[in-house]
PDB file of N, CA and C in Angstrom:
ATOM      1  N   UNK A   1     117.646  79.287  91.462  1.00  0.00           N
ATOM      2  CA  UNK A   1     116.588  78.779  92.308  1.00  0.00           C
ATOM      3  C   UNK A   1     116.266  77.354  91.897  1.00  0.00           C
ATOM      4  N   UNK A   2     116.154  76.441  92.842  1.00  0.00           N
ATOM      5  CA  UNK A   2     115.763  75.309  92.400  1.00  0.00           C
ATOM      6  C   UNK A   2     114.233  74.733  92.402  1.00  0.00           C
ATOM      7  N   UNK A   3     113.587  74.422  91.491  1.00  0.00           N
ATOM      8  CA  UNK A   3     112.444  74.368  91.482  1.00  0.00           C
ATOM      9  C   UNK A   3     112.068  72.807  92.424  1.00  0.00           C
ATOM     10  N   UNK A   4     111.329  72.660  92.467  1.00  0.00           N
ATOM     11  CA  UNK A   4     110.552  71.225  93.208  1.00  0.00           C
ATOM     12  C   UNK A   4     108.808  71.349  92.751  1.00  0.00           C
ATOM     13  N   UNK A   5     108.451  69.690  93.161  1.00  0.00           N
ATOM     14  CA  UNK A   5     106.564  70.338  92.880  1.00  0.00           C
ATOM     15  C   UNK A   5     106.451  68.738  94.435  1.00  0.00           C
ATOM     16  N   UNK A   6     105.517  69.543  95.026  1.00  0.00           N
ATOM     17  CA  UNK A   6     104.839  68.913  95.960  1.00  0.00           C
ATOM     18  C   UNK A   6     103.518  68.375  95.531  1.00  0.00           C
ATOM     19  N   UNK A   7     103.259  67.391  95.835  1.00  0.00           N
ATOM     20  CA  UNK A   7     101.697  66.457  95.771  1.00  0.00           C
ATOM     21  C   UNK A   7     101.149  66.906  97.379  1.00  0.00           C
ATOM     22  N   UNK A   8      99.458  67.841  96.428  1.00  0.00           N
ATOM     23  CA  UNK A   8      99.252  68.209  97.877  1.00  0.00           C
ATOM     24  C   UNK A   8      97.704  67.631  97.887  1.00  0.00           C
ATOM     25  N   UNK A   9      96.874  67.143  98.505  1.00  0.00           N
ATOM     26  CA  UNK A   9      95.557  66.947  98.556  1.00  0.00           C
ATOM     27  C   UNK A   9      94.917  67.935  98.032  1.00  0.00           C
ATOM     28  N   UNK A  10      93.537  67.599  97.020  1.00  0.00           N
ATOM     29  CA  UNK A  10      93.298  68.634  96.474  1.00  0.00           C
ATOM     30  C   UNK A  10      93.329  69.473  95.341  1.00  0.00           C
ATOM     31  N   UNK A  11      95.460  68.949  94.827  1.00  0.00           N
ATOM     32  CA  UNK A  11      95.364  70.146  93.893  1.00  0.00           C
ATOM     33  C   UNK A  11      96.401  68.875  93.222  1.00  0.00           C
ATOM     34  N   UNK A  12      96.745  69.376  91.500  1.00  0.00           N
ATOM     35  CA  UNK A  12      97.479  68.560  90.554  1.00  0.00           C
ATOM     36  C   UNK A  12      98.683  68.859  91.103  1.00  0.00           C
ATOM     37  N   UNK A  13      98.953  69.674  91.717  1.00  0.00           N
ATOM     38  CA  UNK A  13     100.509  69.923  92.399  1.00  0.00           C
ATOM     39  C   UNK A  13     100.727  71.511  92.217  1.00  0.00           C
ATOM     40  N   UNK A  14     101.759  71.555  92.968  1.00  0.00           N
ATOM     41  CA  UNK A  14     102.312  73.212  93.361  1.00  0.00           C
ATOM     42  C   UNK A  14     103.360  73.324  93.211  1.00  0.00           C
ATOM     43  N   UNK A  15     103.831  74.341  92.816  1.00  0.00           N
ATOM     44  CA  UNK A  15     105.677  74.447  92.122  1.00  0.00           C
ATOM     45  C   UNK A  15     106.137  75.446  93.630  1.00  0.00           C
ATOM     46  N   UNK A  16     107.234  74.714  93.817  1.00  0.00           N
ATOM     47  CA  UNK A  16     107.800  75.436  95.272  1.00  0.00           C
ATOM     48  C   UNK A  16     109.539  75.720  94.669  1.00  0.00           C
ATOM     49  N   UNK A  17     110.108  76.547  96.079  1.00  0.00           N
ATOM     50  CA  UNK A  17     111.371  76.852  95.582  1.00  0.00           C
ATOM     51  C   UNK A  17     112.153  77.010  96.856  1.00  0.00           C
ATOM     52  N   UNK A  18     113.296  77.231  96.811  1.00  0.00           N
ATOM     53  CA  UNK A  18     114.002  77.611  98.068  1.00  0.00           C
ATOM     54  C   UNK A  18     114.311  78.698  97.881  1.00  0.00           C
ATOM     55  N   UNK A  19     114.743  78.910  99.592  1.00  0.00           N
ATOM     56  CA  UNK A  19     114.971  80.951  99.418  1.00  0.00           C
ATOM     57  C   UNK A  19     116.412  80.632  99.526  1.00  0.00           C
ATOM     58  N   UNK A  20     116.906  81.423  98.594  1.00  0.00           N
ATOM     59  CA  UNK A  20     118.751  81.310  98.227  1.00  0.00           C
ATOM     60  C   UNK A  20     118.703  83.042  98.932  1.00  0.00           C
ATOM     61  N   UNK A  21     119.969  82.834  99.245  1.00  0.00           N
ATOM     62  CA  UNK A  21     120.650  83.936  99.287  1.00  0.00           C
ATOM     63  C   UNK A  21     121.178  84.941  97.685  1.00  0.00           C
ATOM     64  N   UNK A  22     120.984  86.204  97.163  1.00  0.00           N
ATOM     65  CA  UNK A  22     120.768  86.707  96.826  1.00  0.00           C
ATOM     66  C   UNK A  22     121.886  88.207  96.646  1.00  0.00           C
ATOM     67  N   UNK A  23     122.946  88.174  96.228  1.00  0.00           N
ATOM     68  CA  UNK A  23     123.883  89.462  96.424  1.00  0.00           C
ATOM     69  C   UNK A  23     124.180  90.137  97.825  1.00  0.00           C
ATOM     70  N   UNK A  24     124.113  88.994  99.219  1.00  0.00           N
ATOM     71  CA  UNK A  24     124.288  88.918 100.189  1.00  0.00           C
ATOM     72  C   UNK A  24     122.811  89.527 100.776  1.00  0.00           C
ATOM     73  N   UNK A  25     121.574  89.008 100.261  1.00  0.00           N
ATOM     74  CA  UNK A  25     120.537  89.018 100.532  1.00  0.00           C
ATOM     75  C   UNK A  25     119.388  87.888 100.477  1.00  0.00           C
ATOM     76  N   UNK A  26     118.305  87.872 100.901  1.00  0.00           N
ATOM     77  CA  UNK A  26     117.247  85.953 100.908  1.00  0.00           C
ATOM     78  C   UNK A  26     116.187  86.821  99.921  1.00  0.00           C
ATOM     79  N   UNK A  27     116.511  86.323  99.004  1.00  0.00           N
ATOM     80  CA  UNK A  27     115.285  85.953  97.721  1.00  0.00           C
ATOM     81  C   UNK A  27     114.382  85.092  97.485  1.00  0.00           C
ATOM     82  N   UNK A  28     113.183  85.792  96.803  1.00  0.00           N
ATOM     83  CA  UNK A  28     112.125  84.859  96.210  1.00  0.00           C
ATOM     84  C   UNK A  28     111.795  84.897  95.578  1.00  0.00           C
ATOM     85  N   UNK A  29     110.888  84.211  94.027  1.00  0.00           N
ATOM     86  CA  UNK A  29     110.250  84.319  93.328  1.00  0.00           C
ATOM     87  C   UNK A  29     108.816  85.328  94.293  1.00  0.00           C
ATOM     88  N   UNK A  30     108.573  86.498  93.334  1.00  0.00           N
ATOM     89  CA  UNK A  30     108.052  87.790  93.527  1.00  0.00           C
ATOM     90  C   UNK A  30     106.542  86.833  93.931  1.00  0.00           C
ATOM     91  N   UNK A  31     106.094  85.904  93.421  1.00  0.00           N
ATOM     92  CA  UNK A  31     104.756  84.852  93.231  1.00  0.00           C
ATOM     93  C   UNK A  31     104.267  84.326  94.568  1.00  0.00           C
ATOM     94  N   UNK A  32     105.786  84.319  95.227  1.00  0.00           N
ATOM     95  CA  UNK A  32     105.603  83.238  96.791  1.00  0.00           C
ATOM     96  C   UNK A  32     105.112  84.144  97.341  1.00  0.00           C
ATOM     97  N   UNK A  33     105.356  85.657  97.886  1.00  0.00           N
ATOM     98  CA  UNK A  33     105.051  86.455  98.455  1.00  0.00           C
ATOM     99  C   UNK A  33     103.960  86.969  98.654  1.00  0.00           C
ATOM    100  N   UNK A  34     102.897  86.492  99.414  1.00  0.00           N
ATOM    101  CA  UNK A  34     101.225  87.078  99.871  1.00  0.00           C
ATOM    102  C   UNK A  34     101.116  87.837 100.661  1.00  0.00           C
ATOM    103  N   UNK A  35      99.830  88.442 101.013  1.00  0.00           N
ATOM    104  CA  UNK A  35      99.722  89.729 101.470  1.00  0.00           C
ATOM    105  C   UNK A  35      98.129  89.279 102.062  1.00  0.00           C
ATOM    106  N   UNK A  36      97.762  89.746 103.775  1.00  0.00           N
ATOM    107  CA  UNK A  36      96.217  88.600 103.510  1.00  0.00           C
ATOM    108  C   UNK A  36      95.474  90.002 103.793  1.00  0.00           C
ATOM    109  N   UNK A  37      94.583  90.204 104.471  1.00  0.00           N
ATOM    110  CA  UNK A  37      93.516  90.896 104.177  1.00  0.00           C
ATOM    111  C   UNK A  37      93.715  92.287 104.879  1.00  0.00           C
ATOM    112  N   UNK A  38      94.839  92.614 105.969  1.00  0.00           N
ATOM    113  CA  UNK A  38      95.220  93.191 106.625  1.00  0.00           C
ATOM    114  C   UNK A  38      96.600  94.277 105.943  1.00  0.00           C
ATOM    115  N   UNK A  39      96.751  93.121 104.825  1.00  0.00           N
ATOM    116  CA  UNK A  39      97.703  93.991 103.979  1.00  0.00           C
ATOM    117  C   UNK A  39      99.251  93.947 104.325  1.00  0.00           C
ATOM    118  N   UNK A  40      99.190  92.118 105.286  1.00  0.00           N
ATOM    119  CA  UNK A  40     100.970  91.963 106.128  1.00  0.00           C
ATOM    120  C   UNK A  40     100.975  91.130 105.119  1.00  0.00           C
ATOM    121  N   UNK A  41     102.056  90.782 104.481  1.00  0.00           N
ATOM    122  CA  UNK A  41     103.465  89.832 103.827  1.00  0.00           C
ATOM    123  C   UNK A  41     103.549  88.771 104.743  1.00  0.00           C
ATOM    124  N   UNK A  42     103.392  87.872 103.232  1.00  0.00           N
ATOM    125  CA  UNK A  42     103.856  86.781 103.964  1.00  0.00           C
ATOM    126  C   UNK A  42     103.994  85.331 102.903  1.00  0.00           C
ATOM    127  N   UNK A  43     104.447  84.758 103.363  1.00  0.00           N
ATOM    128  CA  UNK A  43     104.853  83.475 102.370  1.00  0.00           C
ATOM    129  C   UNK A  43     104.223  81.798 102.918  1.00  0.00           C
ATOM    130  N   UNK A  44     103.927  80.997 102.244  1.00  0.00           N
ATOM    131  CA  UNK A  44     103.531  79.853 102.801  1.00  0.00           C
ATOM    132  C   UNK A  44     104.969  78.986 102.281  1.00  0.00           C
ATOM    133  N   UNK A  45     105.359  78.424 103.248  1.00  0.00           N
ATOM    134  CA  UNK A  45     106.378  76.914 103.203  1.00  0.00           C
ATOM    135  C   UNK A  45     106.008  76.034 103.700  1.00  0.00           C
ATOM    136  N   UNK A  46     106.545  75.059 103.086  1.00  0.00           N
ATOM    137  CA  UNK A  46     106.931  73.447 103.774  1.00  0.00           C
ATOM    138  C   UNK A  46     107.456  73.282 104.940  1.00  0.00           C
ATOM    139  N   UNK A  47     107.021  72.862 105.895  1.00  0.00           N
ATOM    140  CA  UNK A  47     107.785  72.485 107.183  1.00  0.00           C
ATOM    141  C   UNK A  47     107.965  71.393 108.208  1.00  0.00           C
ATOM    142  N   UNK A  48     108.471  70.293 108.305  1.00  0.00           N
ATOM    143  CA  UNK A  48     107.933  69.306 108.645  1.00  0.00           C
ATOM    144  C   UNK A  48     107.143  68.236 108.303  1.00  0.00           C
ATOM    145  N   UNK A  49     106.715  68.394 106.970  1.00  0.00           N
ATOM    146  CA  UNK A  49     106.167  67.655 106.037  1.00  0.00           C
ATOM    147  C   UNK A  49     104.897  68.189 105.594  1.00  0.00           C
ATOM    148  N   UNK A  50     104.492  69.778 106.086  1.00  0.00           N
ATOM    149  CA  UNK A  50     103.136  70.962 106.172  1.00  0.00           C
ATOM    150  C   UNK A  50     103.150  72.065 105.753  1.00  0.00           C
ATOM    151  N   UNK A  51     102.180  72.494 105.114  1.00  0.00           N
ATOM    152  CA  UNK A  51     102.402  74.142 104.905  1.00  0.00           C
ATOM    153  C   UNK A  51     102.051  74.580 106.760  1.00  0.00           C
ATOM    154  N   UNK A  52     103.021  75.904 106.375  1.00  0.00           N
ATOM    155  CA  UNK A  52     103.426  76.679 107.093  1.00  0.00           C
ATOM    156  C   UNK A  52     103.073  78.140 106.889  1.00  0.00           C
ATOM    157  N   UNK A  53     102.730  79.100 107.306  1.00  0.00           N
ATOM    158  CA  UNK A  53     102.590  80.237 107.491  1.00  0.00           C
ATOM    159  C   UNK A  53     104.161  80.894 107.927  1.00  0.00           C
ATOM    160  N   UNK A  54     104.427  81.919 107.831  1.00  0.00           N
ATOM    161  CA  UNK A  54     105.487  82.619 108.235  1.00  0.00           C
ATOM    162  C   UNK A  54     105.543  84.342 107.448  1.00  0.00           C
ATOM    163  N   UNK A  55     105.214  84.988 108.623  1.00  0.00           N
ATOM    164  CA  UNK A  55     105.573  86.124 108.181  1.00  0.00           C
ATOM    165  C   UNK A  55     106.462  87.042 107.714  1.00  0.00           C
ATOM    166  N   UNK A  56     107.072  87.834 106.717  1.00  0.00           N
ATOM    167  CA  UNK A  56     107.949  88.217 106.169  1.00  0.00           C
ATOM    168  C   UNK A  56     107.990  89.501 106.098  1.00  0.00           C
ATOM    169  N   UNK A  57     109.469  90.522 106.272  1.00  0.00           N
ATOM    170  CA  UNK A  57     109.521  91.276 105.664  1.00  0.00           C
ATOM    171  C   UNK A  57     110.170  91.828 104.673  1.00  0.00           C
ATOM    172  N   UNK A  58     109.710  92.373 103.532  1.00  0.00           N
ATOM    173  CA  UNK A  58     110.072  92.660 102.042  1.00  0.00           C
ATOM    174  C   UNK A  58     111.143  93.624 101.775  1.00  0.00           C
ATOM    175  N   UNK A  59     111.886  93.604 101.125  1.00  0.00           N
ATOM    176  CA  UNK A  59     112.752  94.385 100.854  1.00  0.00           C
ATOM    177  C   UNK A  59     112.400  95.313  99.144  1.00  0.00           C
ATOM    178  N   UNK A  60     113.875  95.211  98.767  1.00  0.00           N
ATOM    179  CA  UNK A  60     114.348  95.602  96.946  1.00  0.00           C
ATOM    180  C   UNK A  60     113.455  94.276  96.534  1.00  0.00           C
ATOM    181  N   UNK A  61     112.941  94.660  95.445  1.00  0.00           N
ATOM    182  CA  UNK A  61     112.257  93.646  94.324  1.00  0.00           C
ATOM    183  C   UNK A  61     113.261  94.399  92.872  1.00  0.00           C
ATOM    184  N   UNK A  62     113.618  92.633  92.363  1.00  0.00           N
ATOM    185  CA  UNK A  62     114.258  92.619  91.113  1.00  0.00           C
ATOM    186  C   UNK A  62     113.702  92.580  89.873  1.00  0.00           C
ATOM    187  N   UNK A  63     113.116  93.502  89.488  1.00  0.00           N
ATOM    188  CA  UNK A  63     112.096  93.213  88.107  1.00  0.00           C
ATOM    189  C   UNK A  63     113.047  92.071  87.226  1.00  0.00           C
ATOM    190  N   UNK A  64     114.146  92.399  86.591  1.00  0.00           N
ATOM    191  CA  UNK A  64     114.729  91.687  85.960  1.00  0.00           C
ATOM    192  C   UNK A  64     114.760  90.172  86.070  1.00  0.00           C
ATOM    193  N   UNK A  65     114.783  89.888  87.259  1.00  0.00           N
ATOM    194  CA  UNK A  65     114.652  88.419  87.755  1.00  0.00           C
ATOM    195  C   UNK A  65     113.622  88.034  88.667  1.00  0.00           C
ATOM    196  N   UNK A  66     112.616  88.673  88.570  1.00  0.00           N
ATOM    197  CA  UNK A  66     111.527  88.623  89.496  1.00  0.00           C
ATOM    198  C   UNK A  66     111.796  88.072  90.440  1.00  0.00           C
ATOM    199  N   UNK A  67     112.687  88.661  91.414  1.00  0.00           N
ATOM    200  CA  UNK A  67     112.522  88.158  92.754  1.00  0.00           C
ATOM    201  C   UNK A  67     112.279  89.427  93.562  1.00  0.00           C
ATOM    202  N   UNK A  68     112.015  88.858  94.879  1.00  0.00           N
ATOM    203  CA  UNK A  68     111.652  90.247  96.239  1.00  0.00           C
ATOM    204  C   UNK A  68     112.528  89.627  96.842  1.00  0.00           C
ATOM    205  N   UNK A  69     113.557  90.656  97.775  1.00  0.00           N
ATOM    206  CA  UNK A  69     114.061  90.044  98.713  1.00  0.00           C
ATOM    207  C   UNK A  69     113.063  90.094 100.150  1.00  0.00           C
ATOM    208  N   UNK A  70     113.601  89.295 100.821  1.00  0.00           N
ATOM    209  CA  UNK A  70     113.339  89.335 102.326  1.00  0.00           C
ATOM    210  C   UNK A  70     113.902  89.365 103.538  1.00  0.00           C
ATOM    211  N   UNK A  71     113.732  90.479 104.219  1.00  0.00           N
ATOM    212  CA  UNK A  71     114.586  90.843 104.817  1.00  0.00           C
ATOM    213  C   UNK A  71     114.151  90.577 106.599  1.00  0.00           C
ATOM    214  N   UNK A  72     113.599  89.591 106.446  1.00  0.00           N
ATOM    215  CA  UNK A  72     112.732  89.125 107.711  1.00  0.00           C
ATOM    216  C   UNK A  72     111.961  88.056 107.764  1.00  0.00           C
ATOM    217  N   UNK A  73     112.208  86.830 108.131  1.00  0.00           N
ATOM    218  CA  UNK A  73     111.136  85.697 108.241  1.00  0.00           C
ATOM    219  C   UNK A  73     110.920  84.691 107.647  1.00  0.00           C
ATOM    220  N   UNK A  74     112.633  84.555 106.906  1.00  0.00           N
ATOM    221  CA  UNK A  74     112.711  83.263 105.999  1.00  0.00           C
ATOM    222  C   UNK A  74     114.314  82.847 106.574  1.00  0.00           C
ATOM    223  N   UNK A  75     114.715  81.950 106.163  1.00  0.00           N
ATOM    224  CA  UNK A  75     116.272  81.436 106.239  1.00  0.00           C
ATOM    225  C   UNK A  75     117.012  80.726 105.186  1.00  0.00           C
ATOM    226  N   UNK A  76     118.100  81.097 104.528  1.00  0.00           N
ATOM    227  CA  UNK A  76     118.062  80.080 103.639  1.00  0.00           C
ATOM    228  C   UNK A  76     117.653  79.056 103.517  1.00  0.00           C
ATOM    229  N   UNK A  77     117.764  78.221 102.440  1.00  0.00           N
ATOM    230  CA  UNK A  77     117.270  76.905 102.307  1.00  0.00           C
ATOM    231  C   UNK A  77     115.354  76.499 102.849  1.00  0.00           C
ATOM    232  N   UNK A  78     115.257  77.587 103.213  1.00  0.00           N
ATOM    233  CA  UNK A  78     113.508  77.314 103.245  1.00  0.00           C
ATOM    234  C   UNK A  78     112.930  77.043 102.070  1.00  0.00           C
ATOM    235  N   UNK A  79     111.813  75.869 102.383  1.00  0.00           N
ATOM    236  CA  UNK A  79     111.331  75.671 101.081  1.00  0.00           C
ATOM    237  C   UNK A  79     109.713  76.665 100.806  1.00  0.00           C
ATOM    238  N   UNK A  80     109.472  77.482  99.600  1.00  0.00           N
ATOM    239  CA  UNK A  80     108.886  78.390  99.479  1.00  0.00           C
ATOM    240  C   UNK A  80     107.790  77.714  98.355  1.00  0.00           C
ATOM    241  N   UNK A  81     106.528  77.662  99.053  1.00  0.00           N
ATOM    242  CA  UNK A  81     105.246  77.657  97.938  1.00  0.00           C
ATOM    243  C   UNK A  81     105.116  78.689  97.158  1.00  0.00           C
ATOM    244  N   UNK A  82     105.200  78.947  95.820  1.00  0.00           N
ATOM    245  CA  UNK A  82     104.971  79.593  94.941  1.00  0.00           C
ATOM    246  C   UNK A  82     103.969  79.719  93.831  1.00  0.00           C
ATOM    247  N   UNK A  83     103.692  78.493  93.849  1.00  0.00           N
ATOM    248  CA  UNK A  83     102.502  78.131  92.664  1.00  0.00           C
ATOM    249  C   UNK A  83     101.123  78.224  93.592  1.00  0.00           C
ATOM    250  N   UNK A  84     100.376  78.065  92.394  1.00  0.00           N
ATOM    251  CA  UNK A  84      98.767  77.975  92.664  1.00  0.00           C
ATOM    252  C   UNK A  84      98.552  77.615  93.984  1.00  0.00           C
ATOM    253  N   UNK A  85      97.995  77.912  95.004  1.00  0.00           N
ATOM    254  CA  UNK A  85      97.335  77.644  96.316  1.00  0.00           C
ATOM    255  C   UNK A  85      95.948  77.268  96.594  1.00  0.00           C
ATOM    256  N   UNK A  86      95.273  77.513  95.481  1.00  0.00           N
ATOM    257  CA  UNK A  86      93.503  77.114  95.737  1.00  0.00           C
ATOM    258  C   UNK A  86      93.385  76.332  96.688  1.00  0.00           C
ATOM    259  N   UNK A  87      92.702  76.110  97.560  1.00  0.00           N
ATOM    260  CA  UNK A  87      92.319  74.962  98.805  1.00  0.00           C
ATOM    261  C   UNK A  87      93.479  74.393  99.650  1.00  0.00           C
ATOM    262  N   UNK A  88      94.353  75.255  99.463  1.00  0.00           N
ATOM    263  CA  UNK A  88      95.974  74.873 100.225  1.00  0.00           C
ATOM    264  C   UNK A  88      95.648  75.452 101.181  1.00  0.00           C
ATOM    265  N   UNK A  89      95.766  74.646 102.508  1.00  0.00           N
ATOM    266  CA  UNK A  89      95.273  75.728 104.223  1.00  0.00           C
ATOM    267  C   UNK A  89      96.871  75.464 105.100  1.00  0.00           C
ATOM    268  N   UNK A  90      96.766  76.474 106.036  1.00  0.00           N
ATOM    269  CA  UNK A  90      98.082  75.943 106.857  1.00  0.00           C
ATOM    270  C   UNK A  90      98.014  74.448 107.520  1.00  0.00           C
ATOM    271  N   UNK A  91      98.749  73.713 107.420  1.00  0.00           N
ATOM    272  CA  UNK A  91      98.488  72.836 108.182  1.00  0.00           C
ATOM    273  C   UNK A  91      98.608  71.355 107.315  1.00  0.00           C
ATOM    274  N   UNK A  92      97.678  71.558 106.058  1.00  0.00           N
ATOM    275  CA  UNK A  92      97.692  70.731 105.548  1.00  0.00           C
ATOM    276  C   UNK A  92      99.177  69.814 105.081  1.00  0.00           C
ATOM    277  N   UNK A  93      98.979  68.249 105.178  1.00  0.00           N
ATOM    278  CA  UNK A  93     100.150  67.421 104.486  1.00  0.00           C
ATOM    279  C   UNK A  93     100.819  67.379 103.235  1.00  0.00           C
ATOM    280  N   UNK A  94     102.113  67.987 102.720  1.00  0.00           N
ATOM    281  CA  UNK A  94     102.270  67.566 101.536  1.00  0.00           C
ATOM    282  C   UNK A  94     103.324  66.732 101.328  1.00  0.00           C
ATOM    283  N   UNK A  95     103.842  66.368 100.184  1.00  0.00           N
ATOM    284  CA  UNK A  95     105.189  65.600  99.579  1.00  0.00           C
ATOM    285  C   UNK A  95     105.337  66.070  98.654  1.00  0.00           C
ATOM    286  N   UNK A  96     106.851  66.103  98.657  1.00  0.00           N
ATOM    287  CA  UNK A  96     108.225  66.741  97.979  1.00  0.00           C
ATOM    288  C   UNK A  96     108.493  65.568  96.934  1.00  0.00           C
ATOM    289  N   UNK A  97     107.898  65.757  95.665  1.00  0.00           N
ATOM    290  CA  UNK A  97     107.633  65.105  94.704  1.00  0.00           C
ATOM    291  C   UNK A  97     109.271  64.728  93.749  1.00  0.00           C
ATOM    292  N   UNK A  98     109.349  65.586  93.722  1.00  0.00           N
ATOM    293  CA  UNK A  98     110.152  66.255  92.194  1.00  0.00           C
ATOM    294  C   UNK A  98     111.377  67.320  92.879  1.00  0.00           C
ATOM    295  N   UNK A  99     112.768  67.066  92.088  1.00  0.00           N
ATOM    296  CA  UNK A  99     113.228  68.312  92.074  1.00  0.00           C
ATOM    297  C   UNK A  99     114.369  68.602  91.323  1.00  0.00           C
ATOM    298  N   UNK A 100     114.576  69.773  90.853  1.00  0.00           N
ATOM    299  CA  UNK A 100     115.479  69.845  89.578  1.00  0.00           C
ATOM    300  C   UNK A 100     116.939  70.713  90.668  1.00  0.00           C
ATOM    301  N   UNK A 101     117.946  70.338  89.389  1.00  0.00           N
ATOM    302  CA  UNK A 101     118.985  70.513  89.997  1.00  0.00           C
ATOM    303  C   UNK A 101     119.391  71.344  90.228  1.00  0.00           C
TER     304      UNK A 101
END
């Protein structure tokens, strides 16, 4: 997984990731994966230069490597918010700061 950190208004920054494909499956760090009050899955990404909303559905989770797959509502190469969210809303602007190889 390749890590990245976005500069977002608000916050010291947020560690994001892409969803790789996975033993012919789309993985995530287990962290990206939210759940809102209704109790649906779901993940916030980057899109266009914005968080994004997008709903997901969950598969096998890898304790060993903490990932969940997803088996609905991501595509490779999506970029996946994972870190801290405090005051992060849909919509809002960020930049793609940083990213490791």
């Amino acid at each position: 997984l390749k890590a990245q950190t976005a500069r977002i208004p608000r916050t010291l920054g947020t560690l994001l990731t892409d969803a790789v494909p996975l033993l012919g499956a789309l993985a995530i760090p287990r962290a990206g994966v939210r759940r809102d009050d209704e109790g649906k899955a779901y993940v916030l990404v980057v899109a266009g230069g914005a968080v994004a909303r997008r709903d997901v559905v969950t598969g096998a989770y890898d304790e060993q490597q903490n990932l969940v797959e997803i088996t609905t509502g991501l595509a490779a190469g999506d970029v996946v918010i994972v870190g801290p969210i405090e005051g992060l809303e849909v919509g809002d602007r960020v930049e793609i700061v940083g990213r490791e190889s």
